[in-house]
Each structure stands twice: as structure tokens, then as C-alpha cells.
N, C-alpha and C. Protein backbone atom coordinates (compact mmCIF):
# COMPACT_ATOMS: atom_id res chain seq x y z
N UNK A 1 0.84 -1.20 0.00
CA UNK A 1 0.00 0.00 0.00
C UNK A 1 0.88 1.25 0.00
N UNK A 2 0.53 2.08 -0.74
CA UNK A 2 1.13 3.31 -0.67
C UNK A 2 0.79 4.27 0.60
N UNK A 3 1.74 5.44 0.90
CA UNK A 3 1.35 6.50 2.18
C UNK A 3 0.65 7.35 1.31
N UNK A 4 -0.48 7.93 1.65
CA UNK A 4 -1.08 9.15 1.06
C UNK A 4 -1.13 10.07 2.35
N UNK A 5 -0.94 10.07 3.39
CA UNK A 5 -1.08 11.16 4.31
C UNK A 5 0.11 10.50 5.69
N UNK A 6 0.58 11.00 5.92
CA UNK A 6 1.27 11.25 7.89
C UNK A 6 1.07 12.07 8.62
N UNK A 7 0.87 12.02 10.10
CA UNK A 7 0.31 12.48 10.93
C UNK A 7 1.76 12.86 11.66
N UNK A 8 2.50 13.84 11.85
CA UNK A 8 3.88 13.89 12.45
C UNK A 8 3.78 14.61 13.84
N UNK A 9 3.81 14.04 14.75
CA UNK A 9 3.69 14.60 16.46
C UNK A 9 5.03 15.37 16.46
N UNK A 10 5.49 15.90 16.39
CA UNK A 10 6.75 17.03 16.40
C UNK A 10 7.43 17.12 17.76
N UNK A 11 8.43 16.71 17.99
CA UNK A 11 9.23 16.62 19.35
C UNK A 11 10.84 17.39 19.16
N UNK A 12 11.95 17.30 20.57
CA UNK A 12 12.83 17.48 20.06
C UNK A 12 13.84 16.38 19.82
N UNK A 13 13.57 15.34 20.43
CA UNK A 13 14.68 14.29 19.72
C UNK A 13 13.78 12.80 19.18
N UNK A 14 12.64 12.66 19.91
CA UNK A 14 12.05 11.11 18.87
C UNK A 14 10.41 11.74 18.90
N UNK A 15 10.60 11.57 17.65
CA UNK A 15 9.23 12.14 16.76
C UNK A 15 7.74 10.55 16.38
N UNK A 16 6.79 10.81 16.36
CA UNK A 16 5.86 10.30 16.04
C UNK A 16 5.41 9.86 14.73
N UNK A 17 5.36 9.08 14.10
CA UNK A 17 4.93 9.31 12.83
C UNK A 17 3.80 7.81 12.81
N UNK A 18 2.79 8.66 11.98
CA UNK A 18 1.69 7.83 11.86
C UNK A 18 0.91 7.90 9.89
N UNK A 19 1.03 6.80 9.63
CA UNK A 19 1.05 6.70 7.76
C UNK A 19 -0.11 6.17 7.76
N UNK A 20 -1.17 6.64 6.83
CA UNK A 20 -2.46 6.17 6.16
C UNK A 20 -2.42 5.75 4.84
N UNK A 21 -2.90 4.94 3.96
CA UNK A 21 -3.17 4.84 2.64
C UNK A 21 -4.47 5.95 2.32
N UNK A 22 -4.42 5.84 0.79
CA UNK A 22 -5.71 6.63 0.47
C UNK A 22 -7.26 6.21 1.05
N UNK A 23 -7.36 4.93 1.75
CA UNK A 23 -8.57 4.67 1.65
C UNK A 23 -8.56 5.09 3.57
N UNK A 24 -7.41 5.24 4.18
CA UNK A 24 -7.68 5.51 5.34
C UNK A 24 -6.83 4.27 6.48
N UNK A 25 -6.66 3.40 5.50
CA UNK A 25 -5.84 1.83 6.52
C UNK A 25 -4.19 2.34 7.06
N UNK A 26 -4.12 2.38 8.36
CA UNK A 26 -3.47 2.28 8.65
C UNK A 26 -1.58 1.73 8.32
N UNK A 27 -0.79 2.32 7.65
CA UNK A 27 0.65 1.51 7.22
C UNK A 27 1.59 1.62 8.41
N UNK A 28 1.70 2.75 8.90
CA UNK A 28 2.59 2.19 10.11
C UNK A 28 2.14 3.25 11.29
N UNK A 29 2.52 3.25 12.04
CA UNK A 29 2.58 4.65 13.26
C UNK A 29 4.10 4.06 14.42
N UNK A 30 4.85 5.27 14.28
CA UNK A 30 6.37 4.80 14.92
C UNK A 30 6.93 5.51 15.30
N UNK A 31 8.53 5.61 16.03
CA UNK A 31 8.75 6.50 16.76
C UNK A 31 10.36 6.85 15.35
N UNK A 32 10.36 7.88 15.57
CA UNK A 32 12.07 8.27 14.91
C UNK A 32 12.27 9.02 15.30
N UNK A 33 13.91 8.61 15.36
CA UNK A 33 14.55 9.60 15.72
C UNK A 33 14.99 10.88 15.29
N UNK A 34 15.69 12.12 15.43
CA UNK A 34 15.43 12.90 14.59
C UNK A 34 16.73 12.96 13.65
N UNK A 35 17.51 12.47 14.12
CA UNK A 35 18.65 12.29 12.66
C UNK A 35 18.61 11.37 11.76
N UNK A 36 17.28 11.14 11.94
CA UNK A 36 16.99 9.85 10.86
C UNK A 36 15.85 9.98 10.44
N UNK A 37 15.04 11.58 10.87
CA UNK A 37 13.68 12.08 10.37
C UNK A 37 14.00 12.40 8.84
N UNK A 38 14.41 13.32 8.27
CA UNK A 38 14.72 13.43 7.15
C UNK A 38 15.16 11.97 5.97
N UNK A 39 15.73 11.23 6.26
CA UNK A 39 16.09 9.98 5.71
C UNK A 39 14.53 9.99 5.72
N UNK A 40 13.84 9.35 6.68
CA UNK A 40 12.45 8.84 6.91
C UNK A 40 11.93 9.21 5.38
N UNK A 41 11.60 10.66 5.52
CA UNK A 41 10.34 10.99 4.58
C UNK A 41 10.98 11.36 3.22
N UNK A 42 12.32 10.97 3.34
CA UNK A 42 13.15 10.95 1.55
C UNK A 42 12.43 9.70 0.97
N UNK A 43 12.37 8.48 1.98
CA UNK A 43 12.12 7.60 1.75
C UNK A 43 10.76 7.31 0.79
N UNK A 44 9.54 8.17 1.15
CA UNK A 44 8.55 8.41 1.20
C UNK A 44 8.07 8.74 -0.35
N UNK A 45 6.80 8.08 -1.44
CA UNK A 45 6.26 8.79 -2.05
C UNK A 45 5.89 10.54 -1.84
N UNK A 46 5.81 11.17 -2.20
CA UNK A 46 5.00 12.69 -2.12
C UNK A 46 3.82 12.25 -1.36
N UNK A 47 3.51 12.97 -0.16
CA UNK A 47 2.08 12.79 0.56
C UNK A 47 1.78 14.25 1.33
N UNK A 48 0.81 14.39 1.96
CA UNK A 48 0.58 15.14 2.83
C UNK A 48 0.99 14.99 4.50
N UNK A 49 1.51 15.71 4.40
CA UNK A 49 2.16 15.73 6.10
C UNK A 49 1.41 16.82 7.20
N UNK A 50 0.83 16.26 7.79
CA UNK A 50 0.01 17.40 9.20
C UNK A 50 0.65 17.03 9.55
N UNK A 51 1.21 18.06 10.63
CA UNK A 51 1.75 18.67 12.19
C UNK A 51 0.97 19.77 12.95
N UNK A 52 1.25 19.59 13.83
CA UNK A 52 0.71 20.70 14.70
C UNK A 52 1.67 22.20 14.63
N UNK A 53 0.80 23.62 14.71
CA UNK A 53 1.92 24.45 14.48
C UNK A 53 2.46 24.97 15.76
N UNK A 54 3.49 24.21 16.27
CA UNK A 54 4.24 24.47 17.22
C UNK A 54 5.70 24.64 16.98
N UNK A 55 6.09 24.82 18.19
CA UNK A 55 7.47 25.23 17.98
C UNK A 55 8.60 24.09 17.33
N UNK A 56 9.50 24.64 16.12
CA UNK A 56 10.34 24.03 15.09
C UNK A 56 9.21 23.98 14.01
N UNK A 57 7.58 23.77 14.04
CA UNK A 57 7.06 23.62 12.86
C UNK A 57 7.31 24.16 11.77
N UNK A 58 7.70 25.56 11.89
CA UNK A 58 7.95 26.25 10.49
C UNK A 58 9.16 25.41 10.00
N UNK A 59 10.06 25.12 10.95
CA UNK A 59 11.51 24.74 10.32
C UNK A 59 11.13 22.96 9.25
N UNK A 60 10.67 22.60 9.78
CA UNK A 60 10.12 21.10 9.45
C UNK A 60 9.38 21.38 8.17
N UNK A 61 8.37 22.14 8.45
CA UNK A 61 7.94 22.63 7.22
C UNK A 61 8.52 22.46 5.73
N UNK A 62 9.67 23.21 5.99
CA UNK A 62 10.48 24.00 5.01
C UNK A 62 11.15 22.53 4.79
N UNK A 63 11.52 21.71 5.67
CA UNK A 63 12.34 21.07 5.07
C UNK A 63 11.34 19.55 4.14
N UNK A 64 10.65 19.16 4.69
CA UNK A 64 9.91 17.92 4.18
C UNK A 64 8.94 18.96 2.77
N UNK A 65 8.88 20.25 2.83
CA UNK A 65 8.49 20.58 1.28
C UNK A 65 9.50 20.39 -0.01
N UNK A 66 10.72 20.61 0.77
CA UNK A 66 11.87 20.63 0.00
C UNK A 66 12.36 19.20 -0.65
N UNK A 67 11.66 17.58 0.48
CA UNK A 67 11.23 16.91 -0.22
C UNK A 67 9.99 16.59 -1.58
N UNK A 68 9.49 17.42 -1.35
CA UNK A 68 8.08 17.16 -2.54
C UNK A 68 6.92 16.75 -2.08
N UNK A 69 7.05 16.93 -0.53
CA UNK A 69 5.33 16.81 0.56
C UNK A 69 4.73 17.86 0.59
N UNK A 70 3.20 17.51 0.80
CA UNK A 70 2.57 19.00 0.73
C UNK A 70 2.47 18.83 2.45
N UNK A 71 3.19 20.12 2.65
CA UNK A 71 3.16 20.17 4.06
C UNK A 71 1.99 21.20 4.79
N UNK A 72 0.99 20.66 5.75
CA UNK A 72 0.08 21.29 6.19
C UNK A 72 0.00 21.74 7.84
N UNK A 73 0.12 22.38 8.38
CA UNK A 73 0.41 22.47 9.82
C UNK A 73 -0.77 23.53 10.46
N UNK A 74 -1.38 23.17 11.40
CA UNK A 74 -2.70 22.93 12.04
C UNK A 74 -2.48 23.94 13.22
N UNK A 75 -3.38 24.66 13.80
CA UNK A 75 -3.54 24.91 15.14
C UNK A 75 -3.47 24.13 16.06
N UNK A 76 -3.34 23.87 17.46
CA UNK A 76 -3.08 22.96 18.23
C UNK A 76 -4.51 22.52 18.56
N UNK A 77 -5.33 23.36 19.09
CA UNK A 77 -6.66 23.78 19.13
C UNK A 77 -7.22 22.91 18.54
N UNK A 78 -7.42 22.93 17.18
CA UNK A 78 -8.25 22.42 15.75
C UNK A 78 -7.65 20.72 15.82
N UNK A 79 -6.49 20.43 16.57
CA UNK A 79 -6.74 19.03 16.49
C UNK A 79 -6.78 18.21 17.58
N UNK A 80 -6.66 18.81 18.77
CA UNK A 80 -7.45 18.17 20.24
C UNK A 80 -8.79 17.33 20.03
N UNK A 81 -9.64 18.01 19.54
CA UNK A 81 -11.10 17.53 18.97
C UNK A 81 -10.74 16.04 18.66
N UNK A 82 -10.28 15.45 17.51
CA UNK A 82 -9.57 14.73 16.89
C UNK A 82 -8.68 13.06 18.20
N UNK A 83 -8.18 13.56 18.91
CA UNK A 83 -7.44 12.42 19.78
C UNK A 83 -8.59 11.65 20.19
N UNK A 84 -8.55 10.25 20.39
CA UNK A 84 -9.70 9.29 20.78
C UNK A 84 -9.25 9.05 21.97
N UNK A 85 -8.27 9.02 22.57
CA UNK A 85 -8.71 8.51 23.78
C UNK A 85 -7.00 9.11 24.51
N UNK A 86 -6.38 8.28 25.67
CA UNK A 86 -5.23 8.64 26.39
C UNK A 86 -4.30 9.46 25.82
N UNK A 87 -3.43 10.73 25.87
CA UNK A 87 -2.53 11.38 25.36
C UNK A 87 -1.37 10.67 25.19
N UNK A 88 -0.98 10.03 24.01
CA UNK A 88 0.42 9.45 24.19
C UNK A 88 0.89 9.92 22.81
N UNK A 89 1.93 10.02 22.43
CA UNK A 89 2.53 10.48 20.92
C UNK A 89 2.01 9.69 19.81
N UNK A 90 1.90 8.40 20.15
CA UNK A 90 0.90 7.50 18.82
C UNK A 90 -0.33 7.82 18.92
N UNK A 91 -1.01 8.39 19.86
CA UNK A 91 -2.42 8.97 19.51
C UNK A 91 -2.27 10.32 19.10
N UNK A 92 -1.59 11.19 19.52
CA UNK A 92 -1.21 12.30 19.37
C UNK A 92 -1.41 12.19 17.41
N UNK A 93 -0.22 11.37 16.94
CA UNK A 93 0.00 11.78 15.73
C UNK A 93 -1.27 11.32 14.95
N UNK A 94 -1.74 9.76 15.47
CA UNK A 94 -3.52 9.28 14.81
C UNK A 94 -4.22 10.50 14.08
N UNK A 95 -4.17 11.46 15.81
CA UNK A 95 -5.58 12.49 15.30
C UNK A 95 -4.33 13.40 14.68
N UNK A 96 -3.23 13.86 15.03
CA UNK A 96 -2.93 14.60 13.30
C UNK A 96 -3.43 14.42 12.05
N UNK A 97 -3.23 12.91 11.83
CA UNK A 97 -3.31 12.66 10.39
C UNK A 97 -4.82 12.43 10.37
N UNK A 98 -5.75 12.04 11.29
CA UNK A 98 -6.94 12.16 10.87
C UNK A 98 -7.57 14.01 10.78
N UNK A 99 -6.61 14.89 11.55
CA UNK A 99 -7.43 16.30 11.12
C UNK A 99 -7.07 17.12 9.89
N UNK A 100 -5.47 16.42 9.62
CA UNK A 100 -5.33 16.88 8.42
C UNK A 100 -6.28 16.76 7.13
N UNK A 101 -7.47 15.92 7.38
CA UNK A 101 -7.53 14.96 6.45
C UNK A 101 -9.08 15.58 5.82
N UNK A 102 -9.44 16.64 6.88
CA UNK A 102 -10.74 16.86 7.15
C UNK A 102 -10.66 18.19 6.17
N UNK A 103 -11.97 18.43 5.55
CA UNK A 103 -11.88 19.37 4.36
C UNK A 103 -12.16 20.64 5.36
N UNK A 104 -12.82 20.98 6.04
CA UNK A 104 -13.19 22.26 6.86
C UNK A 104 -11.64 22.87 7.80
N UNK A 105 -10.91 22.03 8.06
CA UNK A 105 -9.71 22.35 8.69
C UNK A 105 -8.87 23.44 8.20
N UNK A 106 -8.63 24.35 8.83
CA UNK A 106 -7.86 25.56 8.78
C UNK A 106 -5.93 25.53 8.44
N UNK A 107 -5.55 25.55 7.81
CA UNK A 107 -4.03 25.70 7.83
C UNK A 107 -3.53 26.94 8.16
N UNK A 108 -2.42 26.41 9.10
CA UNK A 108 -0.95 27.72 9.38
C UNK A 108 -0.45 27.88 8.42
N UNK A 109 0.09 28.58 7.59
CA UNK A 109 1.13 28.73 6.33
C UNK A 109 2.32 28.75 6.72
N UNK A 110 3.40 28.03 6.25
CA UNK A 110 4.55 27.87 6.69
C UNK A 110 5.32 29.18 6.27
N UNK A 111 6.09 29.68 7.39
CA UNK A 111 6.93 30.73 7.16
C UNK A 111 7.89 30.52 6.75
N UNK A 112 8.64 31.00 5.98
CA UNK A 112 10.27 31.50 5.10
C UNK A 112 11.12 32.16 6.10
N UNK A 113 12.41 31.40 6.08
CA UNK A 113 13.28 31.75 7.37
C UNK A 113 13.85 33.30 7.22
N UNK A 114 13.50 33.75 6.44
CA UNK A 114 13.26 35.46 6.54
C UNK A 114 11.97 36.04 7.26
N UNK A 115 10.71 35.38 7.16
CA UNK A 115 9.47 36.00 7.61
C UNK A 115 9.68 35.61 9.20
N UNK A 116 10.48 34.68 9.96
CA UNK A 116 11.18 33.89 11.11
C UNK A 116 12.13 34.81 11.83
N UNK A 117 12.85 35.23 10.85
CA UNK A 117 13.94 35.86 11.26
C UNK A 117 12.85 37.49 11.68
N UNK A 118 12.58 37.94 10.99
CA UNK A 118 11.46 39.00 11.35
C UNK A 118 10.71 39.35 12.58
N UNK A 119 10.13 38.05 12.53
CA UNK A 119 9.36 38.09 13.59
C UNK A 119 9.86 37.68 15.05
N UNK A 120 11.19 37.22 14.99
CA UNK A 120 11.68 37.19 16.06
C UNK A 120 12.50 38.40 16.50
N UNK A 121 12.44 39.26 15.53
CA UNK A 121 13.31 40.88 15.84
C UNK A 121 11.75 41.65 16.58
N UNK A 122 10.66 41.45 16.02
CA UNK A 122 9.87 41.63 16.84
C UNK A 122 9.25 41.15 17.69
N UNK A 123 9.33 40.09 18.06
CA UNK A 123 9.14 39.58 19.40
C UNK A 123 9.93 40.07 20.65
N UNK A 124 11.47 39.94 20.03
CA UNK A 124 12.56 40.23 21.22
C UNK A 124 12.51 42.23 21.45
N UNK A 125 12.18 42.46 20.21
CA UNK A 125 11.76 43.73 20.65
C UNK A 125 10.51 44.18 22.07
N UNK A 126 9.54 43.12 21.82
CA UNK A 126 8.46 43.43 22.71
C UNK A 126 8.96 42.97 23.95
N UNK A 127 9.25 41.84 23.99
CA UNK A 127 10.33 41.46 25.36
C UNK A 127 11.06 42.47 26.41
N UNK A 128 11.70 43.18 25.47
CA UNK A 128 12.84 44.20 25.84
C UNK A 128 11.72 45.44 26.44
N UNK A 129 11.02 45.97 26.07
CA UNK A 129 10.00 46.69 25.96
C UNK A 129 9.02 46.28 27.62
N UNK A 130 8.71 45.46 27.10
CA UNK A 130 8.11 44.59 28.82
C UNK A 130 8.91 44.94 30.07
N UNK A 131 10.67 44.36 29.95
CA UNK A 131 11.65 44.75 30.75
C UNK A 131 11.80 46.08 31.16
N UNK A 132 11.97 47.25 30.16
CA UNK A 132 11.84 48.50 30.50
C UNK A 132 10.84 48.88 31.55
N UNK A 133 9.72 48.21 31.34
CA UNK A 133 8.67 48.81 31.68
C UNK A 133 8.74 47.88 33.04
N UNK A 134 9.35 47.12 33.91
CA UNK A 134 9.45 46.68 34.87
C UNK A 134 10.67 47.51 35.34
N UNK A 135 11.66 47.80 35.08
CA UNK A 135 12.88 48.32 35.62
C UNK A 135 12.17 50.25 35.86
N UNK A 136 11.36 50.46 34.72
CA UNK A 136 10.48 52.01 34.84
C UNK A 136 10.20 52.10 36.33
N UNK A 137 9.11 50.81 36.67
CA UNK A 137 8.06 50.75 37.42
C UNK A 137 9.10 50.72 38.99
N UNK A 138 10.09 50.03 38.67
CA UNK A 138 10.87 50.19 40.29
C UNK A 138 12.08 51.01 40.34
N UNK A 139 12.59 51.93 39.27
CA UNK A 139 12.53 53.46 39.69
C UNK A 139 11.41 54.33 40.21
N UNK A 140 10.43 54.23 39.73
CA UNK A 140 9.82 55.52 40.56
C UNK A 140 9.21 54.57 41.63
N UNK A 141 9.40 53.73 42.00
CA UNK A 141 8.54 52.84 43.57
C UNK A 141 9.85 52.89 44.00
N UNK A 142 11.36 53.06 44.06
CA UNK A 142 11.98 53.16 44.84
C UNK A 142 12.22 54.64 45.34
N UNK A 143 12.28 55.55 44.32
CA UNK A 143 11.91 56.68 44.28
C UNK A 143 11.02 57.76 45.75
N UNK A 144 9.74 57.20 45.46
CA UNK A 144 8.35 57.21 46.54
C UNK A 144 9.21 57.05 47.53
N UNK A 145 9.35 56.12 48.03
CA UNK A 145 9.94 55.37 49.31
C UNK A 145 10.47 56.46 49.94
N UNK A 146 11.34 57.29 49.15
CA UNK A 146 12.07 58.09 49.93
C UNK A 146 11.69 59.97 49.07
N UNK A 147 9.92 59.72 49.07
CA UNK A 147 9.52 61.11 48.74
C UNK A 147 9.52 61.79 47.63
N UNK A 148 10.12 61.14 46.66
CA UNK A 148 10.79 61.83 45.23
C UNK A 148 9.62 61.25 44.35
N UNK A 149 9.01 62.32 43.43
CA UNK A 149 7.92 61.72 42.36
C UNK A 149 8.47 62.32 40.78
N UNK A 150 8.63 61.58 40.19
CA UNK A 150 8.72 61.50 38.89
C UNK A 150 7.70 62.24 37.83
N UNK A 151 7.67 62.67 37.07
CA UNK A 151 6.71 63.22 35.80
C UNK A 151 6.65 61.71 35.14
N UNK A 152 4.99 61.78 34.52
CA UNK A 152 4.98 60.96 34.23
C UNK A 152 5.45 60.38 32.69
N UNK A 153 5.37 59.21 32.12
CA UNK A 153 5.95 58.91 31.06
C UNK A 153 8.19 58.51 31.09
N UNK A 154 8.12 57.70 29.93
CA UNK A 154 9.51 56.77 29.90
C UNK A 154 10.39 57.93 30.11
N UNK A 155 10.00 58.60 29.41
CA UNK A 155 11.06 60.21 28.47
C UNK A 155 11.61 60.73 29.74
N UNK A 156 10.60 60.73 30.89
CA UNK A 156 10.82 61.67 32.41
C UNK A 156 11.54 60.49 33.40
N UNK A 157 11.42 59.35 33.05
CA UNK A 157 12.85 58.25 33.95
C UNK A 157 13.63 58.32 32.96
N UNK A 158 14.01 58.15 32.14
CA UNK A 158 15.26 57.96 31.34
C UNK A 158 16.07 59.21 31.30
N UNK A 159 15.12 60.91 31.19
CA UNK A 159 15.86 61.43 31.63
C UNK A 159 17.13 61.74 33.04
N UNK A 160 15.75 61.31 34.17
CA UNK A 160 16.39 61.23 35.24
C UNK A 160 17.36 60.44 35.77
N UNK A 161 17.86 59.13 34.64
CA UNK A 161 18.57 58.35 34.77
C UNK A 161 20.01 58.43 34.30
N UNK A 162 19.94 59.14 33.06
CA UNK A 162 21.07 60.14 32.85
C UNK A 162 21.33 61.33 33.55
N UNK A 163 20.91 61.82 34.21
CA UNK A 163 21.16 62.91 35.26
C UNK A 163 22.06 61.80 36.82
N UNK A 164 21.36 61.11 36.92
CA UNK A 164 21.72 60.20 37.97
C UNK A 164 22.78 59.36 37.91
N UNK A 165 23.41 59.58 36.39
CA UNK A 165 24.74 58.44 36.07
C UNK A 165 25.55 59.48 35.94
N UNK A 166 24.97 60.82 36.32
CA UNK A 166 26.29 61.96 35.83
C UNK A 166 26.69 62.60 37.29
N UNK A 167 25.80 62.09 38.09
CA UNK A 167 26.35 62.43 39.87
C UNK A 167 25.40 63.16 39.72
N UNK A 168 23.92 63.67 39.27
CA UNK A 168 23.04 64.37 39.98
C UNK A 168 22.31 63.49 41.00
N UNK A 169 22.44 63.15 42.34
CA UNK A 169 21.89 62.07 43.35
C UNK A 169 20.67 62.53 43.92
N UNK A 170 19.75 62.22 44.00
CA UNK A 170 18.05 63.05 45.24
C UNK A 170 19.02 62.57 46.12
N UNK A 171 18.23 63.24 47.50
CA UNK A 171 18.49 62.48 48.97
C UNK A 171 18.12 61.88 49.16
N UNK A 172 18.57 60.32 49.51
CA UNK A 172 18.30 59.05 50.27
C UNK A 172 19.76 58.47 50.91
N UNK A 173 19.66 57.69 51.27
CA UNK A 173 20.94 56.97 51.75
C UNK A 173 21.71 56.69 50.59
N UNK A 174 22.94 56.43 50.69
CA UNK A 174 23.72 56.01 49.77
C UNK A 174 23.33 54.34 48.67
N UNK A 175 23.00 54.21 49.88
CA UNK A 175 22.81 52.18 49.49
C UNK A 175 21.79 52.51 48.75
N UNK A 176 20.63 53.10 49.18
CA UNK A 176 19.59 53.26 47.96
C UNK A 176 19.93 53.94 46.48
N UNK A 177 20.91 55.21 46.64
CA UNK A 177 21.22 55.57 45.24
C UNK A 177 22.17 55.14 44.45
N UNK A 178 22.81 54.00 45.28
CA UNK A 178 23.82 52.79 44.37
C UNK A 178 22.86 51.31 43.42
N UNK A 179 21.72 51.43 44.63
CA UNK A 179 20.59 50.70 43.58
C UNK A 179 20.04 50.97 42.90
N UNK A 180 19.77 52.95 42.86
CA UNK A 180 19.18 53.48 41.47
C UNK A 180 19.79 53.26 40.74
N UNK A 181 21.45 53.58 41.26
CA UNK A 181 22.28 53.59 39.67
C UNK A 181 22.15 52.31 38.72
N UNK A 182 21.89 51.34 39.97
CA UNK A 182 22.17 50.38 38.80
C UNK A 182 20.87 49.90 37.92
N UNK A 183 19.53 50.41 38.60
CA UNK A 183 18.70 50.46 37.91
C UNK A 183 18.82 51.32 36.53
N UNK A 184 18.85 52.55 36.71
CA UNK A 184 19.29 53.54 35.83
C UNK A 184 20.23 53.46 34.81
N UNK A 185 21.30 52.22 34.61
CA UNK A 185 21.96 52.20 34.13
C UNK A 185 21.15 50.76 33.19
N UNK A 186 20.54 49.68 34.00
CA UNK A 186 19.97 48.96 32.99
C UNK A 186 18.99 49.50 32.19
N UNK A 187 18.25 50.73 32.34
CA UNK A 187 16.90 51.11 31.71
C UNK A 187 17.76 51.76 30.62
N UNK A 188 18.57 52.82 30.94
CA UNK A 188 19.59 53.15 29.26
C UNK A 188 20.01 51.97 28.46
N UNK A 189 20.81 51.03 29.03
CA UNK A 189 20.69 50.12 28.35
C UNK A 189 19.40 49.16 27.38
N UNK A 190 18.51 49.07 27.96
CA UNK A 190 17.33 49.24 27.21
C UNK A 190 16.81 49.31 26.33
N UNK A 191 16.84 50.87 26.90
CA UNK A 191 16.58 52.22 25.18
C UNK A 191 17.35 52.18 24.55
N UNK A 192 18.86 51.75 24.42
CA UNK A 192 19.03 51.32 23.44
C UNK A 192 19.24 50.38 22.22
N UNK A 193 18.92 49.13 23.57
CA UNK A 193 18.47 47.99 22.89
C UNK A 193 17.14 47.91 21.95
N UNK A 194 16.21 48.64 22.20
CA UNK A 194 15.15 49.19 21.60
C UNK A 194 15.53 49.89 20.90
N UNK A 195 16.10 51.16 20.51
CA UNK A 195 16.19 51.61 19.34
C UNK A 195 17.04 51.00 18.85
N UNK A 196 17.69 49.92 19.08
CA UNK A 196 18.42 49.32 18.10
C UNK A 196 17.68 48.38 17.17
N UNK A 197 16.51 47.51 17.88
CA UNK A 197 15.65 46.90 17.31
C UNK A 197 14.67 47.59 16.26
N UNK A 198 14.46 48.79 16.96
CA UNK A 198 13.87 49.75 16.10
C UNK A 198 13.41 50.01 14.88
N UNK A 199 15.33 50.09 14.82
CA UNK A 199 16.09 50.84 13.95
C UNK A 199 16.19 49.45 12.42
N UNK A 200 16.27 47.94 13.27
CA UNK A 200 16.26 47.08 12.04
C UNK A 200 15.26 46.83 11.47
N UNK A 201 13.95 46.89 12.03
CA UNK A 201 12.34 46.76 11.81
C UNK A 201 11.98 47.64 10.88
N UNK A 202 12.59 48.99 10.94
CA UNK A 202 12.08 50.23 9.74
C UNK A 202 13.17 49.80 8.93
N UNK A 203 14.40 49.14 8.60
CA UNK A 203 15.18 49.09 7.50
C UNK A 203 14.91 48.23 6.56
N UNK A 204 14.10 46.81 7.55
CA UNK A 204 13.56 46.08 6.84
C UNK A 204 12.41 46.23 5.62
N UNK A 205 11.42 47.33 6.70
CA UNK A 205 10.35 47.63 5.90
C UNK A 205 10.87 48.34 4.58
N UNK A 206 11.71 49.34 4.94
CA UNK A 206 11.89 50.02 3.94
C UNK A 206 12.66 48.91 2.66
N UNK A 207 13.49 47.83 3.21
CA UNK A 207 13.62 47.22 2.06
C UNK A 207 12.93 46.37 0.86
N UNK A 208 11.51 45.99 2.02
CA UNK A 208 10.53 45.56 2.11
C UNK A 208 9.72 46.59 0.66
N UNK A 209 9.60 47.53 0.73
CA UNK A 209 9.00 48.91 0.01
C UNK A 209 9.67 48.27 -1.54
């Protein structure tokens, strides 16, 4: 019997794989390893491959298309429905290949390790961004403590943080304005980790243009 569809449970070192014929019969469901995943599906007529779109999916993607599979990768969501019974990686991959299989089912589109690379300049951008905004929040709460209030907005700590790395000190104890500094000194750091990210996000676009 030929494979017309696999169901691939996606791991980081032994992967799932579960093979249907066209009419739906079962050919194998097994475990591989992953330096021997690629061999696997060289092996393979052209079929359809569901995965779930989780993390490495895009990368997998890219590579079993590059064999000549039509590669389809699923919400995680959209194939829970799908598992019959105990969570184990051979059921896991079952209901892959049975949701791939289903005409109403939604596909992820596999990303291009440029659209990857992208979106992880903006992710780590938002990250960085989050951080600021925690290191913000305990300058001016250490601040309070000892009476001193800030204007509000980033622009009015970051100024005050360069004032504070140049020996302008408020009054508090020493020990406290050795912990601003070093607050003050990670939040510059920061901003310019952010405008550095910034700065690659608009170059892109513009190359993008």
C-alpha cells in the first residue's frame, strides 16, 4: 500500500509518525529519531504531512516541502477535537493525520526563514520593551519610598537616569542611590536595545518597500 497522508507529532529528539493509505488503513505509526527524520520521509512517495503548528514547525515545514510533501500544519486547538482517547505520541499523531484529512480544517502557512527571522526581531523587541517597563516601574517605587515623584511617562525616567549616572543624586541613603544607579543604568541600556531593534524593523520595511 502506498502512504497518502502522515500524521507527524513534532518533538525534540524522537518524533511520532503515523502513515495512512488513500482509503484511510493504517501503514505504520512509529517512533524516529530525529537524525533519521529526514532519511524517513526521503524515503517516502509525495504525501501530505500534518503537524501541529508548534514550535520548530515552520523549520520542518520547510524542510519535508523541499522533499516534494505538501506540508500542512494545524492549530493545536483544531486538532485536540480529533485524539480518541489517552494522550500518548501514537495517539497524538492518529488524530494529526486524521485532522489533516478533514476538508473544513484551517491551515498555518509555513513561514520563510526570513518571515522567522522578522518576527523574532519583533518579538525580542516586545520582550525588551516589557523589561523597561518593569525596571520604569521600580525606579519611581523606589523613588516614593524616599519622597521623590517623577513626571509621568519613559522620556521623564530615562531622563532622570542620565542625570543620575552623571552624579546628579536626590536624597536618600547612599545604598539606595547605588541601587538606582544600577537600575538607571539597565533602563539606558534598554533604550538602546530598543532603538536598536527599532532601527532594524524600519530598515527592513523600507527594504521591504
Amino acid at each position: 500500500m502506498t502512504v497518502k497522508t502522515v500524521g507527524l507529532d513534532l518533538a525534540k529528539d524522537v518524533f511520532q509518525v503515523h502513515g495512512i493509505s488513500e482509503t484511510g488503513r493504517k501503514i505504520f505509526n512509529k517512533k524516529i529519531k530525529r537524525a533519521k527524520l529526514l532519511d524517513f520521509f526521503e524515503a517516502l512517495p509525495p504525501c501530505v504531512v500534518g503537524m501541529e503548528a508548534c514550535g520548530s514547525a515552520h523549520h520542518w515545514g520547510r524542510q519535508l516541502s523541499k522533499l516534494g510533501h505538501d506540508v500542512r500544519s494545524m492549530p493545536a486547538a483544531y486538532v485536540k477535537p480529533y485524539v480518541k482517547r489517552g494522550k500518548t505520541d501514537a495517539v497524538d499523531a492518529e488524530a494529526i493525520c486524521e485532522a489533516v484529512r478533514r476538508p473544513t480544517m484551517r491551515f498555518v502557512e509555513v513561514k520563510t526563514e526570513d518571515q522567522q527571522a522578522l518576527l523574532a526581531i519583533h518579538r525580542t523587541r516586545d520582550l525588551i520593551v516589557r523589561q523597561r517597563t518593569q525596571v520604569v516601574n521600580m525606579i519611581r517605587s523606589l523613588l516614593r519610598e524616599f519622597g521623590h515623584v517623577l513626571r509621568s511617562g519613559v522620556e521623564a525616567v530615562s531622563a532622570f537616569s542620565k542625570r543620575h549616572l552623571e552624579g546628579d543624586h536626590p536624597e536618600m541613603p547612599d545604598l539606595a542611590n547605588g541601587i538606582l544607579g544600577t537600575l538607571c543604568y539597565q533602563l539606558l541600556g534598554l533604550n538602546a536595545r530598543i532603538d536598536g531593534f527599532t532601527k532594524m524593523i524600519e530598515r527592513h520595511a523600507r527594504l521591504g518597500d
